[in-house]
Protein backbone atom coordinates (compact mmCIF):
# COMPACT_ATOMS: atom_id res chain seq x y z
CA UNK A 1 -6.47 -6.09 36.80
CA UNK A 2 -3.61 -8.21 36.96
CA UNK A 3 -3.32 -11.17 35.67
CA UNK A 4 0.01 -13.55 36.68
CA UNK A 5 -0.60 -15.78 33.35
CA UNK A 6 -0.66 -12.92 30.87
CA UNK A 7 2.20 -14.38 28.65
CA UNK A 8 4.93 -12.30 27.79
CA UNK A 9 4.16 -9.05 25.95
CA UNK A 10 6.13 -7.33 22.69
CA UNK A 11 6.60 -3.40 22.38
CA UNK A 12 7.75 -1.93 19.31
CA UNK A 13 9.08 1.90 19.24
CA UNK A 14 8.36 3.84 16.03
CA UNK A 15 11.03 4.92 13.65
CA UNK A 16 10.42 4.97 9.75
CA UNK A 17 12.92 3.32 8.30
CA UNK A 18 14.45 2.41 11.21
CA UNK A 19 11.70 -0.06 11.76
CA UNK A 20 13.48 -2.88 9.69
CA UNK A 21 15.53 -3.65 13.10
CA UNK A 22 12.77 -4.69 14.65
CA UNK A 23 12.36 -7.56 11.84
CA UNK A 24 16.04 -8.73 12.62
CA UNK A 25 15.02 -9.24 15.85
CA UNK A 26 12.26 -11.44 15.14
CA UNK A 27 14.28 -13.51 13.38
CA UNK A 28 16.21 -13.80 16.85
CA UNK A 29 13.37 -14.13 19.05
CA UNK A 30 12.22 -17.07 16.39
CA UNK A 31 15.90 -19.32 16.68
CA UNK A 32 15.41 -19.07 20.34
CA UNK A 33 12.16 -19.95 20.69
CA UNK A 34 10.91 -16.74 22.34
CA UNK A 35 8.23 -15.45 19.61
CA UNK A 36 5.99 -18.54 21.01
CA UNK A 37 5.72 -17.04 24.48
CA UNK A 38 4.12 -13.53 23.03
CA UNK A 39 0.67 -13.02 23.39
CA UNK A 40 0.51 -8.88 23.35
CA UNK A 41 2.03 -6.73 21.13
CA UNK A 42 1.82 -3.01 20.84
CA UNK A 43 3.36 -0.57 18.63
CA UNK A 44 3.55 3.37 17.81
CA UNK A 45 3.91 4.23 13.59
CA UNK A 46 6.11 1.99 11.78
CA UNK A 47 6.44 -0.82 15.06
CA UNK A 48 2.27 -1.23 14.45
CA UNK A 49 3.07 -2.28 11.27
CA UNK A 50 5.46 -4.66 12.50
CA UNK A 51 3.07 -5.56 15.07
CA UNK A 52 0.07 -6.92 12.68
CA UNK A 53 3.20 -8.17 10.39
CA UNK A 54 4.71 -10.34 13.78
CA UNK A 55 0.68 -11.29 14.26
CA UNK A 56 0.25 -12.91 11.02
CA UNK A 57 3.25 -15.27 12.28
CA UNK A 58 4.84 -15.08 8.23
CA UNK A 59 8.74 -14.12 9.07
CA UNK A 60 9.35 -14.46 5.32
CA UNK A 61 7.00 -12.27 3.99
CA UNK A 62 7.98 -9.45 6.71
CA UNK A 63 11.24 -9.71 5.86
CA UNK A 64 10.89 -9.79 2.23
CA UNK A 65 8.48 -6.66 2.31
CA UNK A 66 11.27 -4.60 4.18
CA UNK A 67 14.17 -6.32 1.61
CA UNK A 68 11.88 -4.64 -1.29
CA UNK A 69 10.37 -1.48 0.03
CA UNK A 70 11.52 1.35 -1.52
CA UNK A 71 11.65 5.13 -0.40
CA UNK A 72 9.52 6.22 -3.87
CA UNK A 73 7.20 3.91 -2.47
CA UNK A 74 6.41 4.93 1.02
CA UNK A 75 6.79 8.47 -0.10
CA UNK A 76 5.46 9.39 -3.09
CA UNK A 77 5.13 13.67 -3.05
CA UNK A 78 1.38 14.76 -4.12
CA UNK A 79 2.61 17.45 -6.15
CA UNK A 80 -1.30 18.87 -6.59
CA UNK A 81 -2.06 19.16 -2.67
CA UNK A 82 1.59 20.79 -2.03
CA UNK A 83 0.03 23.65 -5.23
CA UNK A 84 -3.08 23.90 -3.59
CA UNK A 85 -1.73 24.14 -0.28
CA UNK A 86 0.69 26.39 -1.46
CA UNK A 87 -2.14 28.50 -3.57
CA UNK A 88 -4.98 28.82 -0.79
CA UNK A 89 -2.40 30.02 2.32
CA UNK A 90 -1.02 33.03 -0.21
CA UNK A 91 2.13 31.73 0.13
CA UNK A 92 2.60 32.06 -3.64
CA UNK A 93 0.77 33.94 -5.75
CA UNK A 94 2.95 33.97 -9.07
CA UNK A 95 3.63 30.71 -10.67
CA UNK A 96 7.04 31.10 -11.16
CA UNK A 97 8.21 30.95 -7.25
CA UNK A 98 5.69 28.09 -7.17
CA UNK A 99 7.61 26.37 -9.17
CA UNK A 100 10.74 27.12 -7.60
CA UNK A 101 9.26 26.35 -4.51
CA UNK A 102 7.92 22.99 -5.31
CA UNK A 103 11.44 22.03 -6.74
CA UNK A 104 12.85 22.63 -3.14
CA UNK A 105 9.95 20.97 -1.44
CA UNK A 106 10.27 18.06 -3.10
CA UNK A 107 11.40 14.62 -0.95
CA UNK A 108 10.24 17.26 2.41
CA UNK A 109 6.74 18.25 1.80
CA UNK A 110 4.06 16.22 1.84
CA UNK A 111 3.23 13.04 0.85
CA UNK A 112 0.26 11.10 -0.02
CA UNK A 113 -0.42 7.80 1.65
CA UNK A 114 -0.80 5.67 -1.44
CA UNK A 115 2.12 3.80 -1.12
CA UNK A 116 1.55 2.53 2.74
CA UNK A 117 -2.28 1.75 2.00
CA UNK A 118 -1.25 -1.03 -0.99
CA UNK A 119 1.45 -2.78 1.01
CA UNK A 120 -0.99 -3.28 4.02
CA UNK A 121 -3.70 -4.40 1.51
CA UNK A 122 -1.32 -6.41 -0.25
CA UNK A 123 0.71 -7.77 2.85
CA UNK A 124 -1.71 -8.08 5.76
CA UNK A 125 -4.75 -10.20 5.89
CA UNK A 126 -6.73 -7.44 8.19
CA UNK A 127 -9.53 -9.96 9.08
CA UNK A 128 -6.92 -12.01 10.76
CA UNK A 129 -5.44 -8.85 12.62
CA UNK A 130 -9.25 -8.34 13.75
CA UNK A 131 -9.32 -12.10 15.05
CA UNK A 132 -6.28 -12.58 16.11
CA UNK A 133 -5.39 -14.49 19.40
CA UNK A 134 -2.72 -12.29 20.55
CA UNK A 135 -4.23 -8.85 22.06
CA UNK A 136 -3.35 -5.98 19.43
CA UNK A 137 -2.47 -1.78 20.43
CA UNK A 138 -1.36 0.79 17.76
CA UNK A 139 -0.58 4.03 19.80
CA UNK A 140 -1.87 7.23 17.75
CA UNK A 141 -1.71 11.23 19.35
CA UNK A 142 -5.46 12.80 19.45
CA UNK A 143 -5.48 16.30 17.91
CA UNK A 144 -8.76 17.05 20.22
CA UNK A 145 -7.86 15.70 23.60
CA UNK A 146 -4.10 16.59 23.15
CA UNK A 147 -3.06 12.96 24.37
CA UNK A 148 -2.68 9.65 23.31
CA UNK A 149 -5.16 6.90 22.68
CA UNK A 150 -4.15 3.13 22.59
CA UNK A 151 -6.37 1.77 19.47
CA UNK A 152 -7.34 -1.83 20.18
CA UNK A 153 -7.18 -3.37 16.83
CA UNK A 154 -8.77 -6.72 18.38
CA UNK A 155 -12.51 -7.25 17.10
CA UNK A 156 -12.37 -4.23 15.01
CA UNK A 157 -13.36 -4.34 10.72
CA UNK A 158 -10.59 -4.45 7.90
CA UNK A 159 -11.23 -0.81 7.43
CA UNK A 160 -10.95 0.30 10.85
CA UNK A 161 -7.57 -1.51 11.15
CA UNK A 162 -6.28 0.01 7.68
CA UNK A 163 -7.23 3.37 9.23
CA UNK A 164 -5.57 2.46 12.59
CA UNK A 165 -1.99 1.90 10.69
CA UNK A 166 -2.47 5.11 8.67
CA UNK A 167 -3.25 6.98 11.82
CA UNK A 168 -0.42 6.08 14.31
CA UNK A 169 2.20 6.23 10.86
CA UNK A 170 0.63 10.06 10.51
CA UNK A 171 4.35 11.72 10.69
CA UNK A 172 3.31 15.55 10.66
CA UNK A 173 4.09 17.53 7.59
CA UNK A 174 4.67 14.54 6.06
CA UNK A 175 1.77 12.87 6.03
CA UNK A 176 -2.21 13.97 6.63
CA UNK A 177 -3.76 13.22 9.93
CA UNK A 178 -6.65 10.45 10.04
CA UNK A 179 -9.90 10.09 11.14
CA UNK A 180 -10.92 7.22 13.20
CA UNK A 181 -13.93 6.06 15.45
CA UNK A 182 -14.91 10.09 14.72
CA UNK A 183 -11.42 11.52 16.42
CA UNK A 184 -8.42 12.58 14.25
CA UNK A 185 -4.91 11.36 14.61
CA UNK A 186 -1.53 11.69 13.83
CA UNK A 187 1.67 9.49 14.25
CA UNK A 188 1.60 8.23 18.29
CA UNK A 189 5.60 9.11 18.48
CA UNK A 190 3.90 12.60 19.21
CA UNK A 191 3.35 11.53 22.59
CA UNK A 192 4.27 7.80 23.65
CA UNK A 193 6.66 6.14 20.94
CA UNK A 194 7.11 3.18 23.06
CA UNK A 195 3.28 2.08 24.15
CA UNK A 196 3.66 -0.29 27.21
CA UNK A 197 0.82 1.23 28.83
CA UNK A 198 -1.96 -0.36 27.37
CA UNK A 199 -0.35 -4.17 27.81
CA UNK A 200 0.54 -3.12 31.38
CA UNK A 201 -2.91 -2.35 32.25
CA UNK A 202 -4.39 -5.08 30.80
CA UNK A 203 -2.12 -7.06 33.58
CA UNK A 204 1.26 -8.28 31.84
CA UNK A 205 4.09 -7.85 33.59
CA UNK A 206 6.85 -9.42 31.21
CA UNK A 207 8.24 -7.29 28.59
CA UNK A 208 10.01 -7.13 25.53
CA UNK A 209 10.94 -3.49 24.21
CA UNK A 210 12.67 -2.85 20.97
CA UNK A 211 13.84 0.48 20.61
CA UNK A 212 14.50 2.74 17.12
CA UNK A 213 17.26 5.27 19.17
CA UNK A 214 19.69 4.94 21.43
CA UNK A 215 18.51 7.90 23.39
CA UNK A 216 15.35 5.93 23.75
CA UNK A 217 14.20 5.91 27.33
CA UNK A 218 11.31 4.06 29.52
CA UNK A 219 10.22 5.44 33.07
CA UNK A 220 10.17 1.97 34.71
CA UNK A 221 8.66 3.61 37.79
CA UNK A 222 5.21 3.73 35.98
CA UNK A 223 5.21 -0.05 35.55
CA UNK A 224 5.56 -1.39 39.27
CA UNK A 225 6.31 -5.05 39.60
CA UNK A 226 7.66 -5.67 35.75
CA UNK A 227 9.97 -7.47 33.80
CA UNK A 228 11.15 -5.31 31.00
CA UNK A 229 13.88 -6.57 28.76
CA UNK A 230 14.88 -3.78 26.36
CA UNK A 231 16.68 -4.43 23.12
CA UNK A 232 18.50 -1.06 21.94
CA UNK A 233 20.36 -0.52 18.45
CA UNK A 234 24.15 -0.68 19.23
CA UNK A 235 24.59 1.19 16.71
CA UNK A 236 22.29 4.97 15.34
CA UNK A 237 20.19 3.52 13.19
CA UNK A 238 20.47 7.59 11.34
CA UNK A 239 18.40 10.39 11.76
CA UNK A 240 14.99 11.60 10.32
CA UNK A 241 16.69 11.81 6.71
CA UNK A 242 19.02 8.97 6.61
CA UNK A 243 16.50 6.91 9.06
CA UNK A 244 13.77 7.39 9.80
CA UNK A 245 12.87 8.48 5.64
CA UNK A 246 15.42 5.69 4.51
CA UNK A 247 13.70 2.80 3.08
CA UNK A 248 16.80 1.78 0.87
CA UNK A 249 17.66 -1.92 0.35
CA UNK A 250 21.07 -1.12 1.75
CA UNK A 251 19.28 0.64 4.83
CA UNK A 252 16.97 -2.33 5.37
CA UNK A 253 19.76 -5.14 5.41
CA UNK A 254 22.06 -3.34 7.38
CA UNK A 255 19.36 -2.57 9.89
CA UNK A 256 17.75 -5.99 9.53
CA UNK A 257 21.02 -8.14 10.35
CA UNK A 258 21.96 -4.93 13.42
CA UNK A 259 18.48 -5.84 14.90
CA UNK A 260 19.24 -9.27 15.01
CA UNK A 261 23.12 -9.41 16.42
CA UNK A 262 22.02 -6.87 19.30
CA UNK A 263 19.11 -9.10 20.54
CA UNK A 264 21.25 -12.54 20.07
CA UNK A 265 23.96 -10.46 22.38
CA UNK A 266 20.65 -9.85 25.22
CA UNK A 267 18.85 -13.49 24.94
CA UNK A 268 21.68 -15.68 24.07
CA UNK A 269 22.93 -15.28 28.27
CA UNK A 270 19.06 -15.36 29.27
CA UNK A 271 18.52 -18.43 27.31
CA UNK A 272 21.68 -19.92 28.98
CA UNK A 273 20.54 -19.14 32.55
CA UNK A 274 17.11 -20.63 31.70
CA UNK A 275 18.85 -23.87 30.65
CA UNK A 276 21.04 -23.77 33.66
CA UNK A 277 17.65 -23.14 35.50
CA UNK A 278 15.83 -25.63 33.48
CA UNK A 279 19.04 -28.68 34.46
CA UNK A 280 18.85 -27.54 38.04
CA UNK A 281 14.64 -28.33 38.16
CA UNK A 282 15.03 -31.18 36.62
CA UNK A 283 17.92 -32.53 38.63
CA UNK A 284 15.80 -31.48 41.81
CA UNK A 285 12.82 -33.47 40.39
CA UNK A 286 14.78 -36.46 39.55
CA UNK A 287 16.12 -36.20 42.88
CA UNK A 288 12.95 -36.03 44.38
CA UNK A 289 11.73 -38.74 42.65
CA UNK A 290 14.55 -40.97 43.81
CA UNK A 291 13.94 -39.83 47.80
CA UNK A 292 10.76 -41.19 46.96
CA UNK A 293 11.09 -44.69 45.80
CA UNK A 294 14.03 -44.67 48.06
CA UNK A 295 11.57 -44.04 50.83
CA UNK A 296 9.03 -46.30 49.22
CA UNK A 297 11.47 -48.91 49.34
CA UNK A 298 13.12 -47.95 53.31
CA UNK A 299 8.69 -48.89 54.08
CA UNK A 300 8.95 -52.02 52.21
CA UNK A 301 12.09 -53.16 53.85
CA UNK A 302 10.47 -52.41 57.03
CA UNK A 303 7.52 -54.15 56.56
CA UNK A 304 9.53 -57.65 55.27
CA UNK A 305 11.26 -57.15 58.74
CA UNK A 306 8.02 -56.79 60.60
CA UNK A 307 6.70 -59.55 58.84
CA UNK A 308 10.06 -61.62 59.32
CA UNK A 309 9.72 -60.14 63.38
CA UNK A 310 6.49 -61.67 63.63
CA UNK A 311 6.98 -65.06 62.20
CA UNK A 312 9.68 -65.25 64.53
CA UNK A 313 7.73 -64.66 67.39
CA UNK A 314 5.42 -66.69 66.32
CA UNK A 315 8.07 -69.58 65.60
CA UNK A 316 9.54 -69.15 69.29
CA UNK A 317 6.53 -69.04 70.99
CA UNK A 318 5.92 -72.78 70.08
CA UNK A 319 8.48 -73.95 71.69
């Protein structure tokens, strides 16, 4: 159904690395006052975590986390499942190739999900995220159905949520699929990396995208009758090795202070025009407010001359 007072809504693409953009332009959306106006956010892998980051309303400790995160962090290889893997497929039956082949696989094969799990127990406060005032979506691809589902994270437990992050950030071959609400998911980029669906049908009609890729692309034809302002990286934020798996300090300020120039360069004019708008409505209510005393004051004037017209009269008639 929609609903005219929705508020403005905030997508966020997925992207890895690539998601420390997105935190540059918060800070923008912040100095002009825009981040007030957001009541919906959505986001597919690394832009949910943004999401219940931008939720908490803490623009220090988002951008602090991305200033510190490190690549051994996020992907630390799990050397035993790559062996067993390895073992119970028959790639490799002598131990020798294994351990060639482990020595190639490493920084490509998979990874566990140790590192992601303590910086959203250690950075989010998930029973907020469940209560939170502003209406929550992490996009995530379901193996079964073969499509995406929109997670609500609204209402849902600390656990749920945890699971919710893990399962729309479930890269394949990178990282294992996850299990939630008794379906099993993988990273939502699969399918929709740039979820305005579920905020569209919920009835808002105002958008804010921020994209991951320049190639990046939204079919505005499925969301009849909306405003969608899309911020886009001026610059390629890298590929899937030097972006999307770069977590590097250097990555993360250069990506940080990118996000925020390129959305300064698309609401600086749209905060102009709403000031020029803004002078304009007030200049047509002040106006309107002087047409009315002036009015007020044309019936008071002609009421003294009434009054003075009668006495007149009255005055005359005497004589």
């Amino acid at each position: 159904m929609y609903l005219s007072n929705r508020g403005t809504a905030l997508v966020l693409a997925g992207g890895g690395g690539k998601g420390a953009y997105q935190i540059g332009v918060w800070k923008a959306l912040r100095e002009y006052g825009v981040d007030r106006n957001i009541t919906g956010i959505s986001g597919t892998s690394v832009g949910a975590l943004n999401m219940v980051l931008f939720a908490q309303g803490d623009y220090g400790l988002a951008e602090n986390l991305w200033k510190n995160i490190t690549s051994d962090e996020i992907l630390k290889v799990d050397i035993k499942k790559i062996m067993l893997n390895l073992i119970t497929t028959g790639i490799v039956k002598n131990s020798i190739y294994l351990s060639i082949l482990l020595k190639s696989m490493y920084g490509s094969g998979m990874f566990s999900r140790e590192g992601l799990v303590e910086i959203i127990e250690n950075n989010i406060d998930l029973y907020s995220i469940g209560n939170s005032d502003k209406n929550l979506f992490a996009a995530a691809y379901n193996m079964k159905s073969l499509s995406v589902d929109y997670l609500e994270l609204n209402g849902r437990c600390d656990e749920d949520i945890k699971k919710i992050l893990l399962a729309t950030s479930a890269l394949p071959i990178i990282f294992d699929k996850e299990e939630v609400d008794g379906n099993t998911y993988i990273d939502g980029g699969v399918k929709d990396n740039v979820p305005i669906k579920p905020l569209y049908d919920m009835g808002y009609r105002t958008f804010i995208v921020v994209h991951l890729s320049r190639d990046s692309m939204i079919d505005r034809e499925k969301f009849e009758g909306s405003n969608i302002i899309e911020i886009v990286p001026s610059d390629s934020q890298g590929d899937i090795i030097t972006g999307t798996l770069d977590f590097s300090r250097e990555g993360s300020d250069r990506r940080i202070e990118q996000g925020y120039k390129d959305a300064v360069k698309v609401l600086k004019p749209l905060y102009e025009m709403g000031m020029v708008q803004s002078k304009i409505s007030s200049t047509l209510v002040r106006m309107r407010e002087e047409e009315k005393i002036f009015q007020e004051e044309k019936r008071k004037i002609h009421r003294e001359r009434e009054i003075l017209k009668s006495e007149l009269e009255e005055l005359l008639g005497k004589y």
